[in-house]
Protein backbone atom coordinates (compact mmCIF):
# COMPACT_ATOMS: atom_id res chain seq x y z
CA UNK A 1 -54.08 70.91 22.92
CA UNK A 2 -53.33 67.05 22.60
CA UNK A 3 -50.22 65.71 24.48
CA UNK A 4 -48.27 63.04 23.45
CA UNK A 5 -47.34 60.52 26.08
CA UNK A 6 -43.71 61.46 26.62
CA UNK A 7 -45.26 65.30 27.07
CA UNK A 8 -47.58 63.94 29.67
CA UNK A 9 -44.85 62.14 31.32
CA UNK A 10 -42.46 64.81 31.24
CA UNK A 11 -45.26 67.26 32.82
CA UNK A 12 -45.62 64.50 34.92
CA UNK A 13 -41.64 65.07 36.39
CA UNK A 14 -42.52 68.58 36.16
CA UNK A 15 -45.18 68.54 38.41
CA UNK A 16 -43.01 66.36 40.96
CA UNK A 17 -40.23 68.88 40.79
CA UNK A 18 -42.08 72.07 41.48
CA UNK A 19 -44.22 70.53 44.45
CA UNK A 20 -40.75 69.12 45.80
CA UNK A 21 -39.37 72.90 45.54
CA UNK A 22 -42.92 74.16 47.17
CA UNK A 23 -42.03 71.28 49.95
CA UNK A 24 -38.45 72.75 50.20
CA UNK A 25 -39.01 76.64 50.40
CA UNK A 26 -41.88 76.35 52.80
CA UNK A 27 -40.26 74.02 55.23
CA UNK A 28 -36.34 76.09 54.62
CA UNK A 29 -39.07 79.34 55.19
CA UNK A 30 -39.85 78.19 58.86
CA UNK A 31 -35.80 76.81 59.13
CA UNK A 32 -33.73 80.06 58.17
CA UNK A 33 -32.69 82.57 61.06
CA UNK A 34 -32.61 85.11 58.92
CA UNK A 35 -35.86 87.36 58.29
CA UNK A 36 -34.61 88.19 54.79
CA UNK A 37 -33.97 84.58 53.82
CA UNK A 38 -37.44 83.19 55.24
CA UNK A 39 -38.98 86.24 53.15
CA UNK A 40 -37.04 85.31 50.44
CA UNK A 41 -38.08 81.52 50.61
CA UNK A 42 -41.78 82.69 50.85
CA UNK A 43 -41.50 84.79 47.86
CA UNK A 44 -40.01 81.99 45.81
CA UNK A 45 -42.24 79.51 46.99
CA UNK A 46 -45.38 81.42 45.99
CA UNK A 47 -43.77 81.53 42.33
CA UNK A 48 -43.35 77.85 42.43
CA UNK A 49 -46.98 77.32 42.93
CA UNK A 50 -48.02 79.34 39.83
CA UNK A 51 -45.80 77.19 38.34
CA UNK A 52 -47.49 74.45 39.16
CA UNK A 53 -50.43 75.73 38.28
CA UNK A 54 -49.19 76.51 35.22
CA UNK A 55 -48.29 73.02 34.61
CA UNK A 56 -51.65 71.79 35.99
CA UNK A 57 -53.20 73.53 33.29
CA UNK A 58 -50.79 72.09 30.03
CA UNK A 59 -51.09 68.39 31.62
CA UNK A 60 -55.66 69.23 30.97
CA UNK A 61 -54.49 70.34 27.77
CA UNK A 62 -54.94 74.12 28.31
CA UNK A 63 -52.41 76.64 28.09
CA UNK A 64 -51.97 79.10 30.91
CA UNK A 65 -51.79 82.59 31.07
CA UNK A 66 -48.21 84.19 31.64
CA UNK A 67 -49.46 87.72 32.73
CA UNK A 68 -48.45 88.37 36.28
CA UNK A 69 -47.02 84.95 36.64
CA UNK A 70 -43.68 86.94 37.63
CA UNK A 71 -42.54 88.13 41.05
CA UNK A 72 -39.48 89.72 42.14
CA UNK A 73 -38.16 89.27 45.52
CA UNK A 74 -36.51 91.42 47.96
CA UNK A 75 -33.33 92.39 46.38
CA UNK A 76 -30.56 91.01 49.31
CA UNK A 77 -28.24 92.87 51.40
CA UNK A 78 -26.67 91.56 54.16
CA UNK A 79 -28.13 89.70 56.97
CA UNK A 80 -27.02 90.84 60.53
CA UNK A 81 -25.71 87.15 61.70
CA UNK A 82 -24.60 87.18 65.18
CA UNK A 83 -24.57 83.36 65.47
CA UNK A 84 -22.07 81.30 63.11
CA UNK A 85 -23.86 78.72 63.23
CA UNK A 86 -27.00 80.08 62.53
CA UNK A 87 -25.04 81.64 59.27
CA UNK A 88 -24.10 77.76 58.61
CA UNK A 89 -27.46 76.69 58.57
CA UNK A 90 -28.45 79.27 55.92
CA UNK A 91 -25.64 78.74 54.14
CA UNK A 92 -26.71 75.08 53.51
CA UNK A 93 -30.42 75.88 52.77
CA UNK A 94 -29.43 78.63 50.36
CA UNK A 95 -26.50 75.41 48.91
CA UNK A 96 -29.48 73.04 48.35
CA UNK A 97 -31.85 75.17 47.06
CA UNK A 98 -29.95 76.72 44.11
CA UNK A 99 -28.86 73.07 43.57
CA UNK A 100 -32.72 72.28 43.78
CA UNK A 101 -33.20 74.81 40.82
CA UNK A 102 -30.38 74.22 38.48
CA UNK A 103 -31.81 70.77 38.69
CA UNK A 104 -35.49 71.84 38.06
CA UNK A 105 -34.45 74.75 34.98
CA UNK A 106 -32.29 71.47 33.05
CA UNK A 107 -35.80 69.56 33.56
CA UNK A 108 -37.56 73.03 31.71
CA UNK A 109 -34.76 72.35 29.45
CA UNK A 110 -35.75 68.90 28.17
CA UNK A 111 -39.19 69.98 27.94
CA UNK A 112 -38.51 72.95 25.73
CA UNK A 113 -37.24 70.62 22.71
CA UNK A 114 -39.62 67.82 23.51
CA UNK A 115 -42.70 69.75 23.21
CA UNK A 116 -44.43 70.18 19.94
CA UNK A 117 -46.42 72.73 20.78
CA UNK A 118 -44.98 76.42 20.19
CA UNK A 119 -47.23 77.64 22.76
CA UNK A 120 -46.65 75.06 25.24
CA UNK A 121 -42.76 75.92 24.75
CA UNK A 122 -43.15 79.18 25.39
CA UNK A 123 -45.01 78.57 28.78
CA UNK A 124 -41.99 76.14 29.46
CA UNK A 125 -39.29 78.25 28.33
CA UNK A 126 -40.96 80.88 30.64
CA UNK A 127 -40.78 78.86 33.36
CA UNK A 128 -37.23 77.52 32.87
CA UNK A 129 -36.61 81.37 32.58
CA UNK A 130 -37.96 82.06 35.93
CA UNK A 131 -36.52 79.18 37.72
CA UNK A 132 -32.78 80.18 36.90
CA UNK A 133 -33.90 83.48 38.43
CA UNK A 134 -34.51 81.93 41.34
CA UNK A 135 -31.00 81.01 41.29
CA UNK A 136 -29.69 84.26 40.77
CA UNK A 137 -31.61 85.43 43.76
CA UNK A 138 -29.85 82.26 45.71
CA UNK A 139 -26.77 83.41 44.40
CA UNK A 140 -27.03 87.34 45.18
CA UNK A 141 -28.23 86.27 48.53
CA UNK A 142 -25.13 84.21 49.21
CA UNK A 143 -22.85 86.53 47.99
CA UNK A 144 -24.36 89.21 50.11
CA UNK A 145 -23.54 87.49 53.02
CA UNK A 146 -20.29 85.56 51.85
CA UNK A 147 -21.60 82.18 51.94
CA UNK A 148 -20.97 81.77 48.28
CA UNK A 149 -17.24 80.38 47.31
């Protein structure tokens, strides 16, 4: 497959995004208090690497393989907080991260009518697809523990 500039450049961004949300869930992964939020984080942080490797692979000009590129996490209950503050704390890294990924699925977006490529759009769409599940888990996660208004 032969990339045009902008596609290289917008791989480019895409690349930057998903090792910034690597960065993110790793370090928030170490940060939460709550066991179900750092397994959460480490869940979504693995998917974020196939991601990039996805990615990886369209900017050599190969297209990746989607099989088993999905993973679902925990489904989220509520946390047993005993330690507002601590609650506080996760509230914000849960805040930043779904802002993280509504930011990263509208850069999916972009690429999914720039791209030329059907194939390569469906890898991106995929993604895209994936990240705004990662909000949803954010979300469900919030709401399960009322830190969602």
């Amino acid at each position: 497959m032969t990339l045009t500039t902008k596609e290289c450049s917008l791989l480019k961004d895409m690349q930057g995004q998903e090792q910034l949300c690597i960065q993110k869930y790793d370090n928030y992964a170490k940060e939460a208090c709550s066991e179900q939020l750092r397994s959460l984080f480490q869940s979504l942080a693995d998917v974020e690497r196939g991601h990039l490797n996805s990615i990886n692979e369209l900017s050599a000009g190969r297209l990746p393989s989607l099989s088993g590129a999905t993973s679902t996490p925990p489904t989220p209950t509520k946390a047993s907080y005993t330690d507002e503050s601590c609650k506080k704390k996760d509230a914000y890294l849960c805040s930043d991260m779904l802002a993280t990924e509504k930011h990263v699925s509208s850069v999916y977006d972009t690429g999914v009518f720039e791209f030329s490529d059907p194939a390569a759009r469906r890898v991106l769409n995929h993604i895209q697809s994936e990240e705004q599940s990662h909000g949803l888990y954010l979300y469900e996660y919030m709401n399960a523990n009322n830190m969602y208004n």
